[in-house]
PDB file of N, CA and C in Angstrom:
ATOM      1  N   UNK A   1       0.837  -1.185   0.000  1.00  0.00           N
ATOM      2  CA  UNK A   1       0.000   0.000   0.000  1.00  0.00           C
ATOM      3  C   UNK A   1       0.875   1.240   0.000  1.00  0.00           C
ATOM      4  N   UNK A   2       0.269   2.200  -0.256  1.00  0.00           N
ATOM      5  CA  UNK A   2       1.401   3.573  -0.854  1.00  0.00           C
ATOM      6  C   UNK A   2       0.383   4.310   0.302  1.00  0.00           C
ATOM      7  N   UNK A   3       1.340   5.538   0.479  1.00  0.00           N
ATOM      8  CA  UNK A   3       0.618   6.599   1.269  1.00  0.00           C
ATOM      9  C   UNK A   3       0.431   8.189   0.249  1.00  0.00           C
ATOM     10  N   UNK A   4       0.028   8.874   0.379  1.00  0.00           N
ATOM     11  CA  UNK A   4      -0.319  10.419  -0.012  1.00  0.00           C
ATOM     12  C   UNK A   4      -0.804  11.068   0.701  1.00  0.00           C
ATOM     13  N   UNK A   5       0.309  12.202   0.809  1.00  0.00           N
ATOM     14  CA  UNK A   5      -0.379  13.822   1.418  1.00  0.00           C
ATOM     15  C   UNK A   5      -1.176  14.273   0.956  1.00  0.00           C
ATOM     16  N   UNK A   6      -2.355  14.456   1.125  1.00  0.00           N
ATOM     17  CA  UNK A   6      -3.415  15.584   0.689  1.00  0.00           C
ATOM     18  C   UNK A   6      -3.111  17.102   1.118  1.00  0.00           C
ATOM     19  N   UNK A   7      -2.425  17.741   0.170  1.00  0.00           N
ATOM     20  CA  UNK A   7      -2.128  18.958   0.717  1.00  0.00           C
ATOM     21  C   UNK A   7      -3.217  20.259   0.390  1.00  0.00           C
ATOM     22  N   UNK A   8      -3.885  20.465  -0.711  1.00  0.00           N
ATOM     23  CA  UNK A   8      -4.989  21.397  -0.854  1.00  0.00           C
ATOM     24  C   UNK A   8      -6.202  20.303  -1.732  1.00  0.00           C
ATOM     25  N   UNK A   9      -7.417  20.866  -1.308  1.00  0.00           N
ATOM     26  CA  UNK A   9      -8.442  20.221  -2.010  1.00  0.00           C
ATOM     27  C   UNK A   9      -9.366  21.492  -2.588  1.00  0.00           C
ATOM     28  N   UNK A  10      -9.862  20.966  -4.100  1.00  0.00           N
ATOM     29  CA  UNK A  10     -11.022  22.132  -4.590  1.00  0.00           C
ATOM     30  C   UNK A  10     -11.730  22.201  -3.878  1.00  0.00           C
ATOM     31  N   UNK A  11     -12.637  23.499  -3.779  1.00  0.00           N
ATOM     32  CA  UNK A  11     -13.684  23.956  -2.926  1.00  0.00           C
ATOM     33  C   UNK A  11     -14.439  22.952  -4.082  1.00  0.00           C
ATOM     34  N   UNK A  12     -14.844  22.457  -4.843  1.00  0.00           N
ATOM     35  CA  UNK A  12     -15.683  21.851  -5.612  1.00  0.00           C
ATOM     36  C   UNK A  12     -15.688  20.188  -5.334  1.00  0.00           C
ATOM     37  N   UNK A  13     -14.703  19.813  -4.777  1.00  0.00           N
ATOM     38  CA  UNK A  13     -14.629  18.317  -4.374  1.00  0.00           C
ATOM     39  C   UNK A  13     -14.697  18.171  -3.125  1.00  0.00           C
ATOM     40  N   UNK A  14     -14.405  19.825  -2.189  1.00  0.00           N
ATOM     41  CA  UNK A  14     -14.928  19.276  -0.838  1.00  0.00           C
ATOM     42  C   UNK A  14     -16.246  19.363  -0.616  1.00  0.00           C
ATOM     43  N   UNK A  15     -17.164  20.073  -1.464  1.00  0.00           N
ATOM     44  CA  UNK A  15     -18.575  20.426  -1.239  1.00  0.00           C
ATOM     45  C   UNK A  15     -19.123  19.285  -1.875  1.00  0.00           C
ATOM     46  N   UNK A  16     -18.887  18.491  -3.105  1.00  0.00           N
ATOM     47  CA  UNK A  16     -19.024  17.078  -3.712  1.00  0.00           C
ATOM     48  C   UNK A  16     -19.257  16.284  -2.461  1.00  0.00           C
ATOM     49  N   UNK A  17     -18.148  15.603  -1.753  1.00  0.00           N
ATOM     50  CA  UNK A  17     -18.120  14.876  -0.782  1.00  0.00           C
ATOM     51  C   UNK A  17     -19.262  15.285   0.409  1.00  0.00           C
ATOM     52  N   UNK A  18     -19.105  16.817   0.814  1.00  0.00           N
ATOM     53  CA  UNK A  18     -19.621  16.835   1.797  1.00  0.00           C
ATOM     54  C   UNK A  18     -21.278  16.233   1.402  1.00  0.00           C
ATOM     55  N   UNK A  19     -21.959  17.107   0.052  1.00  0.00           N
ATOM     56  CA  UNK A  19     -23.523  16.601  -0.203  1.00  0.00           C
ATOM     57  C   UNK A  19     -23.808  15.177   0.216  1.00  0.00           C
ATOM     58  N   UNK A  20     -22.412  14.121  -0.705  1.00  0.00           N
ATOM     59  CA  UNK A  20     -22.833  12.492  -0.525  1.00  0.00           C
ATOM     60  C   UNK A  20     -22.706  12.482   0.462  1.00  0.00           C
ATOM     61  N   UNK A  21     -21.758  12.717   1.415  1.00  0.00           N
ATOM     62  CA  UNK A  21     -22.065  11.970   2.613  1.00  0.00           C
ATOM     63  C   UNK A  21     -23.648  12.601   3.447  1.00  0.00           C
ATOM     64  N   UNK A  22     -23.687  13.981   3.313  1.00  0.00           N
ATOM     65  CA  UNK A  22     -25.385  14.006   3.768  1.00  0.00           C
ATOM     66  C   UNK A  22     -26.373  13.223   2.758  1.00  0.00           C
ATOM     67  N   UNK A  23     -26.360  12.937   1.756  1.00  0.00           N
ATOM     68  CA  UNK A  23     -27.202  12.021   0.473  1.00  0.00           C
ATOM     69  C   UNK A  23     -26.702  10.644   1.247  1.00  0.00           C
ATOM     70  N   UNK A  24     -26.123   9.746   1.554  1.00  0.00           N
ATOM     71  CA  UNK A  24     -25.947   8.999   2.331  1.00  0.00           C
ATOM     72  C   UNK A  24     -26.602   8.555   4.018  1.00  0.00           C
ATOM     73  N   UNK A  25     -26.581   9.514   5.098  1.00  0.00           N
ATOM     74  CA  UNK A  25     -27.381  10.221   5.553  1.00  0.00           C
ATOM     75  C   UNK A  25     -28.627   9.479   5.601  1.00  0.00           C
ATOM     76  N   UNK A  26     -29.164  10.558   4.630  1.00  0.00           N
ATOM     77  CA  UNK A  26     -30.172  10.542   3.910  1.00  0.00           C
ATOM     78  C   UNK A  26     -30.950   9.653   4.091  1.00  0.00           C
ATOM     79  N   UNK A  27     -30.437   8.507   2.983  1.00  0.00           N
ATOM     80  CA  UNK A  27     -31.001   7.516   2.514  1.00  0.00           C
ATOM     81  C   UNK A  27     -31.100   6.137   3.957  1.00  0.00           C
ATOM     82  N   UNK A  28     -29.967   6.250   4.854  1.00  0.00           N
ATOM     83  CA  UNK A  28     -29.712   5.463   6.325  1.00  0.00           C
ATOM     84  C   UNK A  28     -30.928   5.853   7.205  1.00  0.00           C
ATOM     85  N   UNK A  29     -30.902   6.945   7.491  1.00  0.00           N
ATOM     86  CA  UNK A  29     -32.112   7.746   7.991  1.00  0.00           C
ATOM     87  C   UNK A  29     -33.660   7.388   7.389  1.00  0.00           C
ATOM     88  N   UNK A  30     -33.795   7.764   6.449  1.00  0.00           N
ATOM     89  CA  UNK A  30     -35.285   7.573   5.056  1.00  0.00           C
ATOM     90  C   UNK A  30     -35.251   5.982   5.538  1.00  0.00           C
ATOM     91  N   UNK A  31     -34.461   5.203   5.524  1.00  0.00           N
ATOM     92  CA  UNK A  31     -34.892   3.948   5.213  1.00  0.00           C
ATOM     93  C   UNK A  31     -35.042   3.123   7.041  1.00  0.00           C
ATOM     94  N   UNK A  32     -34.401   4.093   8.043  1.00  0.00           N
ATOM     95  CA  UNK A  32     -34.464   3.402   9.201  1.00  0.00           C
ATOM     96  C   UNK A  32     -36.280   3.718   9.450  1.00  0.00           C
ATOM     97  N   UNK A  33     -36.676   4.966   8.898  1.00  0.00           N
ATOM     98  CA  UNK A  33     -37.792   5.353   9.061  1.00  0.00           C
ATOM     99  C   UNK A  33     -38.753   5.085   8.822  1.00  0.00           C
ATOM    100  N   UNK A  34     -38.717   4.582   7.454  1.00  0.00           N
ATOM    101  CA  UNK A  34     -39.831   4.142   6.608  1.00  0.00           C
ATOM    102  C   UNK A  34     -40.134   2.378   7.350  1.00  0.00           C
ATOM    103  N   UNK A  35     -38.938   1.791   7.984  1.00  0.00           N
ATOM    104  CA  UNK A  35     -39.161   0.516   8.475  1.00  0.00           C
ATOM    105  C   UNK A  35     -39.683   0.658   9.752  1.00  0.00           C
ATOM    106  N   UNK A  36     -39.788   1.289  10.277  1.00  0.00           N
ATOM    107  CA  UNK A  36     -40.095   1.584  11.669  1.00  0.00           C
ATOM    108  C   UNK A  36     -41.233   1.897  11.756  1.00  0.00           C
ATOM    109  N   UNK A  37     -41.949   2.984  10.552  1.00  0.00           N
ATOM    110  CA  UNK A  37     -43.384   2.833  10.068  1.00  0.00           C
ATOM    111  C   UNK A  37     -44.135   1.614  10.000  1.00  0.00           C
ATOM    112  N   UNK A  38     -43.362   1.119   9.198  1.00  0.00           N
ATOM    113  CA  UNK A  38     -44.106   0.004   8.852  1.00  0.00           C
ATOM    114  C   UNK A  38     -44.331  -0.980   9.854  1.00  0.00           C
ATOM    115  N   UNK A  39     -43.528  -1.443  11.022  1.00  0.00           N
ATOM    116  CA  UNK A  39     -43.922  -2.019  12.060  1.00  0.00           C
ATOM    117  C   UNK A  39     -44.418  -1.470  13.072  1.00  0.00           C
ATOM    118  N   UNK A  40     -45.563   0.029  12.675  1.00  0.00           N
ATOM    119  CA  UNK A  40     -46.182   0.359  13.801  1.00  0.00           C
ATOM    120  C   UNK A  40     -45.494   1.363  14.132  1.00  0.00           C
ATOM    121  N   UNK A  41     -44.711   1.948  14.569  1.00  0.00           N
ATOM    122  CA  UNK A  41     -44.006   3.001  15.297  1.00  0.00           C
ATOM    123  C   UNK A  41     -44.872   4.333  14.702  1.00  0.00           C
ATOM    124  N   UNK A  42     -45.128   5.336  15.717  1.00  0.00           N
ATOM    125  CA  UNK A  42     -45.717   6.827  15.529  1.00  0.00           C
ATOM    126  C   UNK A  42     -45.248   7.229  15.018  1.00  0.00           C
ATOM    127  N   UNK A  43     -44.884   7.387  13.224  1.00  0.00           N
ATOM    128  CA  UNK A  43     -44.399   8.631  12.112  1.00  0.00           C
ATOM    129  C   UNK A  43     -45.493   9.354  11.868  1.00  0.00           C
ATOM    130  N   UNK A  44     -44.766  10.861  11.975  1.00  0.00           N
ATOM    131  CA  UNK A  44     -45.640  11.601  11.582  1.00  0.00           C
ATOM    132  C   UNK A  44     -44.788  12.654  10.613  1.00  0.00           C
ATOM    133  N   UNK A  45     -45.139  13.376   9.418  1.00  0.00           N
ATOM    134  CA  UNK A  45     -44.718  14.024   8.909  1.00  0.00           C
ATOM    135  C   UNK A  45     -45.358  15.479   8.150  1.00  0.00           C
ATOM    136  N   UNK A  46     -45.277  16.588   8.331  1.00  0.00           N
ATOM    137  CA  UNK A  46     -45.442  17.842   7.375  1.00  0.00           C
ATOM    138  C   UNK A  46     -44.713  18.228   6.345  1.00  0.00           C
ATOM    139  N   UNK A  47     -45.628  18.041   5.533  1.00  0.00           N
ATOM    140  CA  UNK A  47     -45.099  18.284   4.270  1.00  0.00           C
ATOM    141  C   UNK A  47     -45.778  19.335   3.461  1.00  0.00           C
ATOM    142  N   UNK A  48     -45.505  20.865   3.548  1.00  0.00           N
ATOM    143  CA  UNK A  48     -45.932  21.599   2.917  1.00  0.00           C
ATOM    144  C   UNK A  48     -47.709  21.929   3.570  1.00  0.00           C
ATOM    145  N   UNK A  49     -47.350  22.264   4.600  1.00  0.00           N
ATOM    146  CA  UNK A  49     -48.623  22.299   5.365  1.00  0.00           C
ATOM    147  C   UNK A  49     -50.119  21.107   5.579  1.00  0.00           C
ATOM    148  N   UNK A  50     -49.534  19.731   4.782  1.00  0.00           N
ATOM    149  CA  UNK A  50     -50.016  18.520   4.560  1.00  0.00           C
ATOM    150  C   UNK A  50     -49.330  17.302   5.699  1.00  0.00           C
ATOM    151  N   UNK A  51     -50.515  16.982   6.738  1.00  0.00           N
ATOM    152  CA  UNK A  51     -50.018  15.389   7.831  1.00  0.00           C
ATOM    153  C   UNK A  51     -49.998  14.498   7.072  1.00  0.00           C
ATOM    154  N   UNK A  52     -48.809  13.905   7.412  1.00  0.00           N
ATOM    155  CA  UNK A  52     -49.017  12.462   6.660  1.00  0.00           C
ATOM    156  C   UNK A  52     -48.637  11.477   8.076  1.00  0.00           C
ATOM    157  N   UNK A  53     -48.782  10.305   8.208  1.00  0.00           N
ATOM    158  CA  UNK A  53     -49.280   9.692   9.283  1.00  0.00           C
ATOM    159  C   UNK A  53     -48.714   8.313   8.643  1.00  0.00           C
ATOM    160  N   UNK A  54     -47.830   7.236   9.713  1.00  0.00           N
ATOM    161  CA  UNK A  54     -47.469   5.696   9.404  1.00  0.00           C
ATOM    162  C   UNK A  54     -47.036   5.722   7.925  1.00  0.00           C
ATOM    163  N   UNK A  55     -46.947   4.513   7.101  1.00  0.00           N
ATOM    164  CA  UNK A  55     -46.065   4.189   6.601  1.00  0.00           C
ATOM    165  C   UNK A  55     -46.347   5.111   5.375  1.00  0.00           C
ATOM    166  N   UNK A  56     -47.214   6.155   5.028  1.00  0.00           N
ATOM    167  CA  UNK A  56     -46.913   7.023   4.152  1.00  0.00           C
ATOM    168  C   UNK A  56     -45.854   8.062   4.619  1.00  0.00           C
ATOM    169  N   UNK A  57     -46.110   8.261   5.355  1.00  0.00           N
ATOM    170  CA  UNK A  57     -44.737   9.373   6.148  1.00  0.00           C
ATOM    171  C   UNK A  57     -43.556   8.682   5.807  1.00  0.00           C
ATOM    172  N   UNK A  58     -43.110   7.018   6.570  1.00  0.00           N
ATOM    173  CA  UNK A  58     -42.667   6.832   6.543  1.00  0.00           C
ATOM    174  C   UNK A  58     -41.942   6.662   4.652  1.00  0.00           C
ATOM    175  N   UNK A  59     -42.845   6.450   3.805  1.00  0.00           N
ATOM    176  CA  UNK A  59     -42.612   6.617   2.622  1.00  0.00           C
ATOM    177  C   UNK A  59     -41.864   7.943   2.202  1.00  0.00           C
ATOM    178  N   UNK A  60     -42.778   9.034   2.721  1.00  0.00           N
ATOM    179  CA  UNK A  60     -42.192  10.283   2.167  1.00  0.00           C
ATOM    180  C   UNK A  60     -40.697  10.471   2.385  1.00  0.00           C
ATOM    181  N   UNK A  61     -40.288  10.371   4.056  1.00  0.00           N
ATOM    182  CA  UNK A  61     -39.251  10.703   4.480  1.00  0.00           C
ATOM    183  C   UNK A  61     -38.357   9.565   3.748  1.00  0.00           C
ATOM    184  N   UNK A  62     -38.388   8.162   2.939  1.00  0.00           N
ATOM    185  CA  UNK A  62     -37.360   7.802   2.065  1.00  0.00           C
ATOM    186  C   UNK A  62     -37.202   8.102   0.794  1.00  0.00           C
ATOM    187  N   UNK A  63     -38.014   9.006   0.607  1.00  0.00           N
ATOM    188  CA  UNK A  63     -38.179   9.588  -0.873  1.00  0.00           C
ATOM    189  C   UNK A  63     -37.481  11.078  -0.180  1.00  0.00           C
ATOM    190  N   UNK A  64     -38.003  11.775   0.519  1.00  0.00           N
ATOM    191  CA  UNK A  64     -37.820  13.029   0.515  1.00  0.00           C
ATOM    192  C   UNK A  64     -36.256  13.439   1.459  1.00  0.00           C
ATOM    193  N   UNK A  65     -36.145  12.206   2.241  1.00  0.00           N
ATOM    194  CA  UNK A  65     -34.974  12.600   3.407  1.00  0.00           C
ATOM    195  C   UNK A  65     -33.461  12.796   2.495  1.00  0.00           C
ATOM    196  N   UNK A  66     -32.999  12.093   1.356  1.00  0.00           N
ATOM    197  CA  UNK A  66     -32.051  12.529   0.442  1.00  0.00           C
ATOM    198  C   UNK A  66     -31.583  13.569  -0.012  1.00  0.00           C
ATOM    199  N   UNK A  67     -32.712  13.657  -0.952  1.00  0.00           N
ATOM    200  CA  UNK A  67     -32.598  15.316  -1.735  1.00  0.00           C
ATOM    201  C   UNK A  67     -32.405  16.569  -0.506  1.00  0.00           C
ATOM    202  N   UNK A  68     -33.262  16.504   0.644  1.00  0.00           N
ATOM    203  CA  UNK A  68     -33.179  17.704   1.401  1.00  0.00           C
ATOM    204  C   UNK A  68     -32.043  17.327   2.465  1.00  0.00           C
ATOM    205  N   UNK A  69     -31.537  16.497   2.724  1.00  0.00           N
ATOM    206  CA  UNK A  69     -29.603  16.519   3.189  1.00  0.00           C
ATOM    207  C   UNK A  69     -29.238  16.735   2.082  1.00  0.00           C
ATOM    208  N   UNK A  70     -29.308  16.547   0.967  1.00  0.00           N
ATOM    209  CA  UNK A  70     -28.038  16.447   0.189  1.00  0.00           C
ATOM    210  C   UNK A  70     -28.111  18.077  -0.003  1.00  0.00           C
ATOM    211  N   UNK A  71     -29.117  18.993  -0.421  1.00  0.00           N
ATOM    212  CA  UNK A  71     -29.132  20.158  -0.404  1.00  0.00           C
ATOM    213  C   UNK A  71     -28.844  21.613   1.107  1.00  0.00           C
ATOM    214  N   UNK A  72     -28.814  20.191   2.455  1.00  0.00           N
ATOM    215  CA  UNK A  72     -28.063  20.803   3.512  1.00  0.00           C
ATOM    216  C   UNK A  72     -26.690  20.704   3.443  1.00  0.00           C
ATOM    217  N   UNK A  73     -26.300  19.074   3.089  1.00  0.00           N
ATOM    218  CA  UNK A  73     -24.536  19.198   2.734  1.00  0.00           C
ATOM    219  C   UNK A  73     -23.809  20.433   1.974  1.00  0.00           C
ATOM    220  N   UNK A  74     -24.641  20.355   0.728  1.00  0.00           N
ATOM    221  CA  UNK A  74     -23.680  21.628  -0.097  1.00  0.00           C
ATOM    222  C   UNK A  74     -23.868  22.795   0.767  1.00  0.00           C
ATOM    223  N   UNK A  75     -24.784  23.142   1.156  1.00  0.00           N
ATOM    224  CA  UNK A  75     -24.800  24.316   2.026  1.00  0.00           C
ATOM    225  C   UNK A  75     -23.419  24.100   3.348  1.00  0.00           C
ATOM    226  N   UNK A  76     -23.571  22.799   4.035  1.00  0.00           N
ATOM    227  CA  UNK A  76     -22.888  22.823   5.171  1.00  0.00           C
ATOM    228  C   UNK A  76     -21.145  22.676   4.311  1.00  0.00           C
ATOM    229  N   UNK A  77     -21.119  21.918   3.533  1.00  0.00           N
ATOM    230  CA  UNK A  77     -19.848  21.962   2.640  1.00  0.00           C
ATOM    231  C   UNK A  77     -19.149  23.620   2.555  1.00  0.00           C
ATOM    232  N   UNK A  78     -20.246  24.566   1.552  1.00  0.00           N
ATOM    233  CA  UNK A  78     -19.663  26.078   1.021  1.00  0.00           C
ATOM    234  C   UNK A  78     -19.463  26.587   2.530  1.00  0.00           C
ATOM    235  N   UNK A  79     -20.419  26.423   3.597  1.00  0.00           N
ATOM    236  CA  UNK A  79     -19.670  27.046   4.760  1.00  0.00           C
ATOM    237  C   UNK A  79     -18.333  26.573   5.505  1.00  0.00           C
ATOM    238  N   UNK A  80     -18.414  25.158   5.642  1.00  0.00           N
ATOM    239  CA  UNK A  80     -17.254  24.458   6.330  1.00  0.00           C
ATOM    240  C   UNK A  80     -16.121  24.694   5.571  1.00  0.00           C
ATOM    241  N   UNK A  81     -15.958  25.045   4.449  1.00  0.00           N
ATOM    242  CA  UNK A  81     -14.649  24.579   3.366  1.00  0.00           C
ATOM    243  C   UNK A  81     -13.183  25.700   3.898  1.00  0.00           C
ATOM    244  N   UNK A  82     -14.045  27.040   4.488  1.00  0.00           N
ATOM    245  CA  UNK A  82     -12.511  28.192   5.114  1.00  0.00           C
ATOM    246  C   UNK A  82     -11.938  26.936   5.878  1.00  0.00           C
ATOM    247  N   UNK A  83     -12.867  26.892   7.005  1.00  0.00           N
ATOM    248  CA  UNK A  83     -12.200  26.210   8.304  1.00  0.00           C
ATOM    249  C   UNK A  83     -11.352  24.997   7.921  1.00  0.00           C
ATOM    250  N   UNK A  84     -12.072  24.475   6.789  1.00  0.00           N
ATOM    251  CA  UNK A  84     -11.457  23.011   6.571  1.00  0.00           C
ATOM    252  C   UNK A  84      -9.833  23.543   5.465  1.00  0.00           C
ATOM    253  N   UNK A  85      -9.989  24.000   5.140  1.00  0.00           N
ATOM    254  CA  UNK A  85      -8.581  24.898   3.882  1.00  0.00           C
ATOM    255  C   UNK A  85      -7.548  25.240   5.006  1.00  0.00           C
ATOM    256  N   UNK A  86      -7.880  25.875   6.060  1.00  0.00           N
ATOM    257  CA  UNK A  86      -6.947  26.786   7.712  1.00  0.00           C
ATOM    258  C   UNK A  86      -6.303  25.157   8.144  1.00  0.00           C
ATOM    259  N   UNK A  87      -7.210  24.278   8.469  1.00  0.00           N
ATOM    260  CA  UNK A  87      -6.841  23.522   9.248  1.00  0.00           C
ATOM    261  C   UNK A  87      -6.165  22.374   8.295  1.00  0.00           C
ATOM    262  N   UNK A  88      -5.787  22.305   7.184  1.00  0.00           N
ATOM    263  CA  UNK A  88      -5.173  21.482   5.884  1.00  0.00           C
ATOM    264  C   UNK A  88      -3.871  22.370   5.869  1.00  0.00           C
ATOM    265  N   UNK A  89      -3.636  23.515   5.661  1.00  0.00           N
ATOM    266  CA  UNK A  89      -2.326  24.312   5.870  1.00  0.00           C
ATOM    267  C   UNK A  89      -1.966  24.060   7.152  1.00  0.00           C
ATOM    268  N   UNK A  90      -3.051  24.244   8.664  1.00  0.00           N
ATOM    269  CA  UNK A  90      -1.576  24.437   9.898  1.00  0.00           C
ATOM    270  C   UNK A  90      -1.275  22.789  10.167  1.00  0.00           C
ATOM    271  N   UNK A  91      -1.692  21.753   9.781  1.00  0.00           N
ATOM    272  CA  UNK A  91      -1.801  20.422   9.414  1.00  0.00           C
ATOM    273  C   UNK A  91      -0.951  19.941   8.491  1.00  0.00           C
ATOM    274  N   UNK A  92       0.118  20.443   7.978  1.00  0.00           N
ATOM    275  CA  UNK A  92       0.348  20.208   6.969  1.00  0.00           C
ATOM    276  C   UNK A  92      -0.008  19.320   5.745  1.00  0.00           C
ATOM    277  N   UNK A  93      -1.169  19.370   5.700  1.00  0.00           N
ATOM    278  CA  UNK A  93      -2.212  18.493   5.035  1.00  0.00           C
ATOM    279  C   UNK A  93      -2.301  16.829   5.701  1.00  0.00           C
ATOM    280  N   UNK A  94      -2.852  16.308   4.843  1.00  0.00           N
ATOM    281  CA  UNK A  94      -3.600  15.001   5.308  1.00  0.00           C
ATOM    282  C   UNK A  94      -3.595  13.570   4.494  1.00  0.00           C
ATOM    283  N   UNK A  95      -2.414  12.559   5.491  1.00  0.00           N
ATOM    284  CA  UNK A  95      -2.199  11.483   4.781  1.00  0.00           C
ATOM    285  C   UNK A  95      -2.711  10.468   4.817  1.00  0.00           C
ATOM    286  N   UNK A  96      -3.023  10.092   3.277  1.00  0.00           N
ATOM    287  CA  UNK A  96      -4.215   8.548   3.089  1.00  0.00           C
ATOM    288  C   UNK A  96      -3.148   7.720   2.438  1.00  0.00           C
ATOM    289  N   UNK A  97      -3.835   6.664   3.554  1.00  0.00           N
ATOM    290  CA  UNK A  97      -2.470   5.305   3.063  1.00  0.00           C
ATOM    291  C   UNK A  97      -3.942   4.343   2.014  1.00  0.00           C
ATOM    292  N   UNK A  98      -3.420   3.490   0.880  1.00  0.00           N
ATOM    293  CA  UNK A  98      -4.365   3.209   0.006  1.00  0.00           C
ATOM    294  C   UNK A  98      -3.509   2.880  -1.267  1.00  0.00           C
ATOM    295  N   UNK A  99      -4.405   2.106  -1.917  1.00  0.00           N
ATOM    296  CA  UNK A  99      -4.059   2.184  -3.513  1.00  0.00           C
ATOM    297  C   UNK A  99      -4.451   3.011  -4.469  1.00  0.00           C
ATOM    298  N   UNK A 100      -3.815   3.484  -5.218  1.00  0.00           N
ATOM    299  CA  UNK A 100      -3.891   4.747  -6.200  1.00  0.00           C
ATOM    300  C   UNK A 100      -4.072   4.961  -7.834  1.00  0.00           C
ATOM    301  N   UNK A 101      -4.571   5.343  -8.010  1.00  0.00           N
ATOM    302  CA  UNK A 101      -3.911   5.403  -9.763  1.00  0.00           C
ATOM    303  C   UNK A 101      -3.746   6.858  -9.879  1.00  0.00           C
ATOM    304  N   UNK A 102      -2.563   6.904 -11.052  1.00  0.00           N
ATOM    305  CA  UNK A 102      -1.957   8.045 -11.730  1.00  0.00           C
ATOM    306  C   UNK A 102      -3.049   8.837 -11.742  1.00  0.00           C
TER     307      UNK A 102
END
Protein backbone atom coordinates (compact mmCIF):
# COMPACT_ATOMS: atom_id res chain seq x y z
CA UNK A 1 0.00 0.00 0.00
CA UNK A 2 1.40 3.57 -0.85
CA UNK A 3 0.62 6.60 1.27
CA UNK A 4 -0.32 10.42 -0.01
CA UNK A 5 -0.38 13.82 1.42
CA UNK A 6 -3.41 15.58 0.69
CA UNK A 7 -2.13 18.96 0.72
CA UNK A 8 -4.99 21.40 -0.85
CA UNK A 9 -8.44 20.22 -2.01
CA UNK A 10 -11.02 22.13 -4.59
CA UNK A 11 -13.68 23.96 -2.93
CA UNK A 12 -15.68 21.85 -5.61
CA UNK A 13 -14.63 18.32 -4.37
CA UNK A 14 -14.93 19.28 -0.84
CA UNK A 15 -18.57 20.43 -1.24
CA UNK A 16 -19.02 17.08 -3.71
CA UNK A 17 -18.12 14.88 -0.78
CA UNK A 18 -19.62 16.84 1.80
CA UNK A 19 -23.52 16.60 -0.20
CA UNK A 20 -22.83 12.49 -0.52
CA UNK A 21 -22.07 11.97 2.61
CA UNK A 22 -25.38 14.01 3.77
CA UNK A 23 -27.20 12.02 0.47
CA UNK A 24 -25.95 9.00 2.33
CA UNK A 25 -27.38 10.22 5.55
CA UNK A 26 -30.17 10.54 3.91
CA UNK A 27 -31.00 7.52 2.51
CA UNK A 28 -29.71 5.46 6.32
CA UNK A 29 -32.11 7.75 7.99
CA UNK A 30 -35.28 7.57 5.06
CA UNK A 31 -34.89 3.95 5.21
CA UNK A 32 -34.46 3.40 9.20
CA UNK A 33 -37.79 5.35 9.06
CA UNK A 34 -39.83 4.14 6.61
CA UNK A 35 -39.16 0.52 8.47
CA UNK A 36 -40.10 1.58 11.67
CA UNK A 37 -43.38 2.83 10.07
CA UNK A 38 -44.11 0.00 8.85
CA UNK A 39 -43.92 -2.02 12.06
CA UNK A 40 -46.18 0.36 13.80
CA UNK A 41 -44.01 3.00 15.30
CA UNK A 42 -45.72 6.83 15.53
CA UNK A 43 -44.40 8.63 12.11
CA UNK A 44 -45.64 11.60 11.58
CA UNK A 45 -44.72 14.02 8.91
CA UNK A 46 -45.44 17.84 7.38
CA UNK A 47 -45.10 18.28 4.27
CA UNK A 48 -45.93 21.60 2.92
CA UNK A 49 -48.62 22.30 5.36
CA UNK A 50 -50.02 18.52 4.56
CA UNK A 51 -50.02 15.39 7.83
CA UNK A 52 -49.02 12.46 6.66
CA UNK A 53 -49.28 9.69 9.28
CA UNK A 54 -47.47 5.70 9.40
CA UNK A 55 -46.06 4.19 6.60
CA UNK A 56 -46.91 7.02 4.15
CA UNK A 57 -44.74 9.37 6.15
CA UNK A 58 -42.67 6.83 6.54
CA UNK A 59 -42.61 6.62 2.62
CA UNK A 60 -42.19 10.28 2.17
CA UNK A 61 -39.25 10.70 4.48
CA UNK A 62 -37.36 7.80 2.07
CA UNK A 63 -38.18 9.59 -0.87
CA UNK A 64 -37.82 13.03 0.52
CA UNK A 65 -34.97 12.60 3.41
CA UNK A 66 -32.05 12.53 0.44
CA UNK A 67 -32.60 15.32 -1.74
CA UNK A 68 -33.18 17.70 1.40
CA UNK A 69 -29.60 16.52 3.19
CA UNK A 70 -28.04 16.45 0.19
CA UNK A 71 -29.13 20.16 -0.40
CA UNK A 72 -28.06 20.80 3.51
CA UNK A 73 -24.54 19.20 2.73
CA UNK A 74 -23.68 21.63 -0.10
CA UNK A 75 -24.80 24.32 2.03
CA UNK A 76 -22.89 22.82 5.17
CA UNK A 77 -19.85 21.96 2.64
CA UNK A 78 -19.66 26.08 1.02
CA UNK A 79 -19.67 27.05 4.76
CA UNK A 80 -17.25 24.46 6.33
CA UNK A 81 -14.65 24.58 3.37
CA UNK A 82 -12.51 28.19 5.11
CA UNK A 83 -12.20 26.21 8.30
CA UNK A 84 -11.46 23.01 6.57
CA UNK A 85 -8.58 24.90 3.88
CA UNK A 86 -6.95 26.79 7.71
CA UNK A 87 -6.84 23.52 9.25
CA UNK A 88 -5.17 21.48 5.88
CA UNK A 89 -2.33 24.31 5.87
CA UNK A 90 -1.58 24.44 9.90
CA UNK A 91 -1.80 20.42 9.41
CA UNK A 92 0.35 20.21 6.97
CA UNK A 93 -2.21 18.49 5.04
CA UNK A 94 -3.60 15.00 5.31
CA UNK A 95 -2.20 11.48 4.78
CA UNK A 96 -4.22 8.55 3.09
CA UNK A 97 -2.47 5.30 3.06
CA UNK A 98 -4.37 3.21 0.01
CA UNK A 99 -4.06 2.18 -3.51
CA UNK A 100 -3.89 4.75 -6.20
CA UNK A 101 -3.91 5.40 -9.76
CA UNK A 102 -1.96 8.04 -11.73
Amino acid sequence: MRSVTVKKVSPVSYVWVSALSFIAIGVLLGTVVFIGSVFGLPVENEVFGRDFHGAQAGALSLVLGPPVLGILGVIAGVLSYPLFSVMLRLFRGVRIHGQFEP
